[in-house]
C-alpha atoms as a PDB file:
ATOM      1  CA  UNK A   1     -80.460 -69.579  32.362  1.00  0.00           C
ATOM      2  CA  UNK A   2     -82.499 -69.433  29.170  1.00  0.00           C
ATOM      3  CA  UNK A   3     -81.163 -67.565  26.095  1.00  0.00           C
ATOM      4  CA  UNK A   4     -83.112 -64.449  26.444  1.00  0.00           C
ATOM      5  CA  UNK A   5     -82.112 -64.246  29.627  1.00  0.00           C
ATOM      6  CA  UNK A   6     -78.071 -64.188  28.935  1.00  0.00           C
ATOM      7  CA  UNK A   7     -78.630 -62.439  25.620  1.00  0.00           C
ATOM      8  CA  UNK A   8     -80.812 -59.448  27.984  1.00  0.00           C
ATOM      9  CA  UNK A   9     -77.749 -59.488  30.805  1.00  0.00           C
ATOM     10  CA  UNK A  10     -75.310 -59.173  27.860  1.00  0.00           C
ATOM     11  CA  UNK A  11     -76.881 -56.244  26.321  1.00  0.00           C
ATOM     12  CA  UNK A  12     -77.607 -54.550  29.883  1.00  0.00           C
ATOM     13  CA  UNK A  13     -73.854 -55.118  30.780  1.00  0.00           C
ATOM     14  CA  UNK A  14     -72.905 -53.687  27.334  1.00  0.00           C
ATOM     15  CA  UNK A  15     -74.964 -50.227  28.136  1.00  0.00           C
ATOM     16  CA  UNK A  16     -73.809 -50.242  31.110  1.00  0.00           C
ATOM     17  CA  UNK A  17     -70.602 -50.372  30.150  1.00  0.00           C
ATOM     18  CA  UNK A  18     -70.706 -47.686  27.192  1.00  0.00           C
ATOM     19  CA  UNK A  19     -72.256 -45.222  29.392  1.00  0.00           C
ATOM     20  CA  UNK A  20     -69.363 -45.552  31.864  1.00  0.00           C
ATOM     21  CA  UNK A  21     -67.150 -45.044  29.193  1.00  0.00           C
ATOM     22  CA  UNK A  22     -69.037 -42.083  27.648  1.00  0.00           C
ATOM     23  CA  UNK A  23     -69.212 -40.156  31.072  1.00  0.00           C
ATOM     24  CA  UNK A  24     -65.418 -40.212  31.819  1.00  0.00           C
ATOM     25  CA  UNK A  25     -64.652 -37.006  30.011  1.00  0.00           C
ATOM     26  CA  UNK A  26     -61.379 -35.098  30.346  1.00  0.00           C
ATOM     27  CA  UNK A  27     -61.364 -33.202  33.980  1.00  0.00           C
ATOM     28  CA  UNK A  28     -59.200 -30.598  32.029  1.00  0.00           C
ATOM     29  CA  UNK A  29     -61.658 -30.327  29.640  1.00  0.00           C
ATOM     30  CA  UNK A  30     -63.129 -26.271  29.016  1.00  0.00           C
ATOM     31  CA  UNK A  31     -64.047 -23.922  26.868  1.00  0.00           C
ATOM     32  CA  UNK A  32     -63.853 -20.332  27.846  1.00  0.00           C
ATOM     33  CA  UNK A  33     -64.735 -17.038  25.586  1.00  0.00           C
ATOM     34  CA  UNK A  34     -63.175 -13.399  26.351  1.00  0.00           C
ATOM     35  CA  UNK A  35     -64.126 -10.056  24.585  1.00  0.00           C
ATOM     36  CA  UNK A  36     -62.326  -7.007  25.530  1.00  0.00           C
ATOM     37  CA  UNK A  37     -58.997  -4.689  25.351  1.00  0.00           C
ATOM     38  CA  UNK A  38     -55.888  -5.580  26.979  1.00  0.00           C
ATOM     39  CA  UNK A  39     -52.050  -4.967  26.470  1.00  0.00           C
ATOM     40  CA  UNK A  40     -49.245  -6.724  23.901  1.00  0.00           C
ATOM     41  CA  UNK A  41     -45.673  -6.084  25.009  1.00  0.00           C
ATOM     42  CA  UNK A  42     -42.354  -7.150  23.361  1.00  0.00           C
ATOM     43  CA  UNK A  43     -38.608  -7.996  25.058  1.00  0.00           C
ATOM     44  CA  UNK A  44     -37.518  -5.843  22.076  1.00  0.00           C
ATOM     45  CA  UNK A  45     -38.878  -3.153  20.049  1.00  0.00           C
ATOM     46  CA  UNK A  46     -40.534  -3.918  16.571  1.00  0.00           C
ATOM     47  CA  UNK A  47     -40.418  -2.011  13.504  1.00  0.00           C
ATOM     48  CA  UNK A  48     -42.420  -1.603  10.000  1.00  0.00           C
ATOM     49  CA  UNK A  49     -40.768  -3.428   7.142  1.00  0.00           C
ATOM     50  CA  UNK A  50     -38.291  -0.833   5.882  1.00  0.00           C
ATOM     51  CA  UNK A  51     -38.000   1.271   9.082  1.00  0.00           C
ATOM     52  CA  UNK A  52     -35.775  -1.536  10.802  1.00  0.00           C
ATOM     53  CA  UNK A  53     -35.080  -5.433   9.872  1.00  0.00           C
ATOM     54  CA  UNK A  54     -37.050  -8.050  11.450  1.00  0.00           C
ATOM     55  CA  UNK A  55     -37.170  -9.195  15.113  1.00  0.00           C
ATOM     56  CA  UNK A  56     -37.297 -12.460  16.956  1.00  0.00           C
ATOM     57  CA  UNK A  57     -38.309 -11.559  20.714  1.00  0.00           C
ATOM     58  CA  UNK A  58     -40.122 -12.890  23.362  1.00  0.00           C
ATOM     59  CA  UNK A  59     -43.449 -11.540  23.930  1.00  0.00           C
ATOM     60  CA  UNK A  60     -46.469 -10.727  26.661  1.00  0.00           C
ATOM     61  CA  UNK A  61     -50.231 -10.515  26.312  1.00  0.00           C
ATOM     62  CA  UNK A  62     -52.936  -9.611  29.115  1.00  0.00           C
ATOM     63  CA  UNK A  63     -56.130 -10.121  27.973  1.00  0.00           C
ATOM     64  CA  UNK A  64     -58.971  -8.741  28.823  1.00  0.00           C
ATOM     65  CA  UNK A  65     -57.935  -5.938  30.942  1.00  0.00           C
ATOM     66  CA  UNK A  66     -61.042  -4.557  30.572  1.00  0.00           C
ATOM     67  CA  UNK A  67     -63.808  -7.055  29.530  1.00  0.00           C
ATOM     68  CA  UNK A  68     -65.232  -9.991  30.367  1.00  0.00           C
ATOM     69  CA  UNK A  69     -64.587 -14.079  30.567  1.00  0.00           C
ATOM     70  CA  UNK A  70     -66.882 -16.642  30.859  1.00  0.00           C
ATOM     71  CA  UNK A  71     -64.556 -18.917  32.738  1.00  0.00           C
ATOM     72  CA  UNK A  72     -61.386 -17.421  34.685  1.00  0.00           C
ATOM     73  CA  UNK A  73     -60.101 -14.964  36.434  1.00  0.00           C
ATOM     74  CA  UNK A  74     -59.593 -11.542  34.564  1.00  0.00           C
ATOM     75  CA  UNK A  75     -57.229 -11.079  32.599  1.00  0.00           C
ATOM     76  CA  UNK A  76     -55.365 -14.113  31.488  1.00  0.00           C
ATOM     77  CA  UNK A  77     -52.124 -13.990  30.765  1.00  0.00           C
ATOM     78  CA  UNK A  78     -50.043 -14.841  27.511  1.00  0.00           C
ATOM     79  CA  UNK A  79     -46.297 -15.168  26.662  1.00  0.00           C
ATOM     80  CA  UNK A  80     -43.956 -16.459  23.947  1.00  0.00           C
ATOM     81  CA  UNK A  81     -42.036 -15.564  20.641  1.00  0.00           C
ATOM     82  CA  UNK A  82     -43.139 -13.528  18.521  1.00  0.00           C
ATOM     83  CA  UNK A  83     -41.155 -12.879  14.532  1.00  0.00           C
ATOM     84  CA  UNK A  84     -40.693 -10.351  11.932  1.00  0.00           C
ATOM     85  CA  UNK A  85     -42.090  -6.850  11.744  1.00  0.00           C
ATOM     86  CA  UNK A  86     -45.226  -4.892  12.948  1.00  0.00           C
ATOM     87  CA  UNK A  87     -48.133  -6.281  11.359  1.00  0.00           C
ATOM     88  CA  UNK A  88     -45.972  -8.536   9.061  1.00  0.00           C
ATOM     89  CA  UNK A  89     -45.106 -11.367  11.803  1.00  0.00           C
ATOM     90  CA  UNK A  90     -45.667 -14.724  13.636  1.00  0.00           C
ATOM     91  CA  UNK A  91     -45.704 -16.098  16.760  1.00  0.00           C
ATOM     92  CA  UNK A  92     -46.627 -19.027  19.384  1.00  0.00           C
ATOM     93  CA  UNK A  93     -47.048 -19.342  23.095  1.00  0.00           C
ATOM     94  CA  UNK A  94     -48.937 -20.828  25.608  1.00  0.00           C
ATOM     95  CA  UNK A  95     -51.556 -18.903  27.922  1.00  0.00           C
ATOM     96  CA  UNK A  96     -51.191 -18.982  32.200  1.00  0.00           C
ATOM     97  CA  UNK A  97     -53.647 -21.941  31.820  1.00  0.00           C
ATOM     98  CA  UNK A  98     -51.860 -23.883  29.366  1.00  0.00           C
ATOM     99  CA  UNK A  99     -53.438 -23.095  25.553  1.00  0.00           C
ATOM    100  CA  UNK A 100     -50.940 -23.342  23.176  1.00  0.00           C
ATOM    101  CA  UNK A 101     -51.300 -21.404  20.243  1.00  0.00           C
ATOM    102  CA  UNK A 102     -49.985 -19.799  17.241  1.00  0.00           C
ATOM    103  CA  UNK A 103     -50.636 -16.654  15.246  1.00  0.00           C
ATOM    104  CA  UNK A 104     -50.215 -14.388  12.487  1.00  0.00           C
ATOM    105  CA  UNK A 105     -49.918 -10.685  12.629  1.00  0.00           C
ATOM    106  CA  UNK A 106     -51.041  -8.802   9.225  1.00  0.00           C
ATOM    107  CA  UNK A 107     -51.425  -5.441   9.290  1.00  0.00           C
ATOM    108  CA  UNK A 108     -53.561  -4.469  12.384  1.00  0.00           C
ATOM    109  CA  UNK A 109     -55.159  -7.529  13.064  1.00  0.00           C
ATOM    110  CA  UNK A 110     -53.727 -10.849  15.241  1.00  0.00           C
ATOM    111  CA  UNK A 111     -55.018 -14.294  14.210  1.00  0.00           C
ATOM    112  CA  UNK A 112     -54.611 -16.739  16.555  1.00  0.00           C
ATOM    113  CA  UNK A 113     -54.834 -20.379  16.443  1.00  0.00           C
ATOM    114  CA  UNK A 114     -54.339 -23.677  18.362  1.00  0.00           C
ATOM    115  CA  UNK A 115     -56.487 -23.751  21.417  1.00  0.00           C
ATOM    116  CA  UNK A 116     -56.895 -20.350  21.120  1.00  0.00           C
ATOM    117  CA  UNK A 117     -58.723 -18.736  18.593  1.00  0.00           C
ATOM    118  CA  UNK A 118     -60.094 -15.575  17.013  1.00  0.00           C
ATOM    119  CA  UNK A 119     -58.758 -12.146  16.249  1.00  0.00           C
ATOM    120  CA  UNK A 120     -57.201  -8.878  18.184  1.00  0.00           C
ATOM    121  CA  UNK A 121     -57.016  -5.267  16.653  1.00  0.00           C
ATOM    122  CA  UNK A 122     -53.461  -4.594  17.521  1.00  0.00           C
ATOM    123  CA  UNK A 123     -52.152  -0.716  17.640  1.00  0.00           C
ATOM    124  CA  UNK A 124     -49.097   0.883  18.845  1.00  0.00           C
ATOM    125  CA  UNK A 125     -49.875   2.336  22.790  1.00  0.00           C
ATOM    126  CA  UNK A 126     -49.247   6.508  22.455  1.00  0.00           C
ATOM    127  CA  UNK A 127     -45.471   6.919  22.584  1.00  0.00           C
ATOM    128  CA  UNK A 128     -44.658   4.253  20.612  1.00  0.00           C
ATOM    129  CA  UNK A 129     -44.341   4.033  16.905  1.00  0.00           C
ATOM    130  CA  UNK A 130     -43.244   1.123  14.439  1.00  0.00           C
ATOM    131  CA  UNK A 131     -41.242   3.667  12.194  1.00  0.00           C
ATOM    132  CA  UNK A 132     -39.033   4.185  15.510  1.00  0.00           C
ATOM    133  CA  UNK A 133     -39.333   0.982  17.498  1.00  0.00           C
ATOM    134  CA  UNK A 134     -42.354  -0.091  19.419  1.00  0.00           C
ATOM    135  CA  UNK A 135     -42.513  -2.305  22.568  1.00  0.00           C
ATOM    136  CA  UNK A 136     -45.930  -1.773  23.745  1.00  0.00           C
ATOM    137  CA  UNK A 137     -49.142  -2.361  22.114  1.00  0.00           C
ATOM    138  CA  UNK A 138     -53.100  -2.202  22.839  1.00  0.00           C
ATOM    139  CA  UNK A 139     -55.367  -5.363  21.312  1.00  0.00           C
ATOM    140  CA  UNK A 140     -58.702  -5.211  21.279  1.00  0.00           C
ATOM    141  CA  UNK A 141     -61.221  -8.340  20.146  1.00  0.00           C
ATOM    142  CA  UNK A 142     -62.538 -11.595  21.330  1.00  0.00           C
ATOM    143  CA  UNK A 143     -60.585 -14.758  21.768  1.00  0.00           C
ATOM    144  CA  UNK A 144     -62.023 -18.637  22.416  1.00  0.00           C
ATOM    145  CA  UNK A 145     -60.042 -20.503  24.752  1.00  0.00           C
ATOM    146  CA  UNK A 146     -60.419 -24.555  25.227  1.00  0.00           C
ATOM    147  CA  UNK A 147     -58.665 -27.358  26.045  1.00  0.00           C
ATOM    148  CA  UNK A 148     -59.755 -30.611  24.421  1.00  0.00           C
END
């Protein structure tokens, strides 16, 4: 075999290779976007800083309830810890189809992080009120969901 010949079956067995390598990506691999309202609940009731002390409870999210998904099933489903006071607070948790994520909550707005991202309006549902306790919220927003 002449030297163009096994320098030409190196470099074909050298694509080859790469593009074997570059077409095994993750099968859990996805990205998914949601926009819509849905529901935040708390084991325990939360309070405005100076209306009660700070909390460390576990925590639920559906979301959206009403909306849409690109990906899965509506609504996914959230839970975790979340700590401190209404719209002074943090919290992490993992999603039904495994994001983990963090966020903040400042004032009326939840930032999320992690394989989740974006931001919720958060507000107390009727009934309940920070000054007295509140378990149950409403969110409202648009979250991006992906694994990597």
């Amino acid at each position: 075999m002449s030297i163009t010949r096994t320098v030409r079956a190196l470099a074909v067995t050298t694509i080859v290779g790469l593009l074997t390598l570059g077409a095994a990506a993750p099968a859990q691999a996805h990205t998914n976007v949601c926009i819509g309202t849905g529901t935040f609940r708390t084991g325990h009731p939360m309070f405005f800083v100076g209306f009660g002390g700070p909390t460390t409870t576990s925590f639920t999210m559906a979301f959206p309830v009403t909306g849409h998904c690109t990906a899965f099933p509506v609504p996914e489903s959230f839970a975790g810890t979340v700590a401190g006071n209404c719209g002074l607070a943090t919290g992490a948790g993992t999603s039904a189809t495994g994001h983990q994520f963090t966020f903040v909550w400042q004032g009326g707005t939840l930032t999320f992080q992690g394989q989740v991202q974006g931001e919720l309006a958060i507000n107390e549902d009727p009934g309940n009120d920070c000054t007295t306790g509140a378990t149950r919220f409403r969110v409202s927003g648009g979250l991006l969901l992906s694994h990597t």
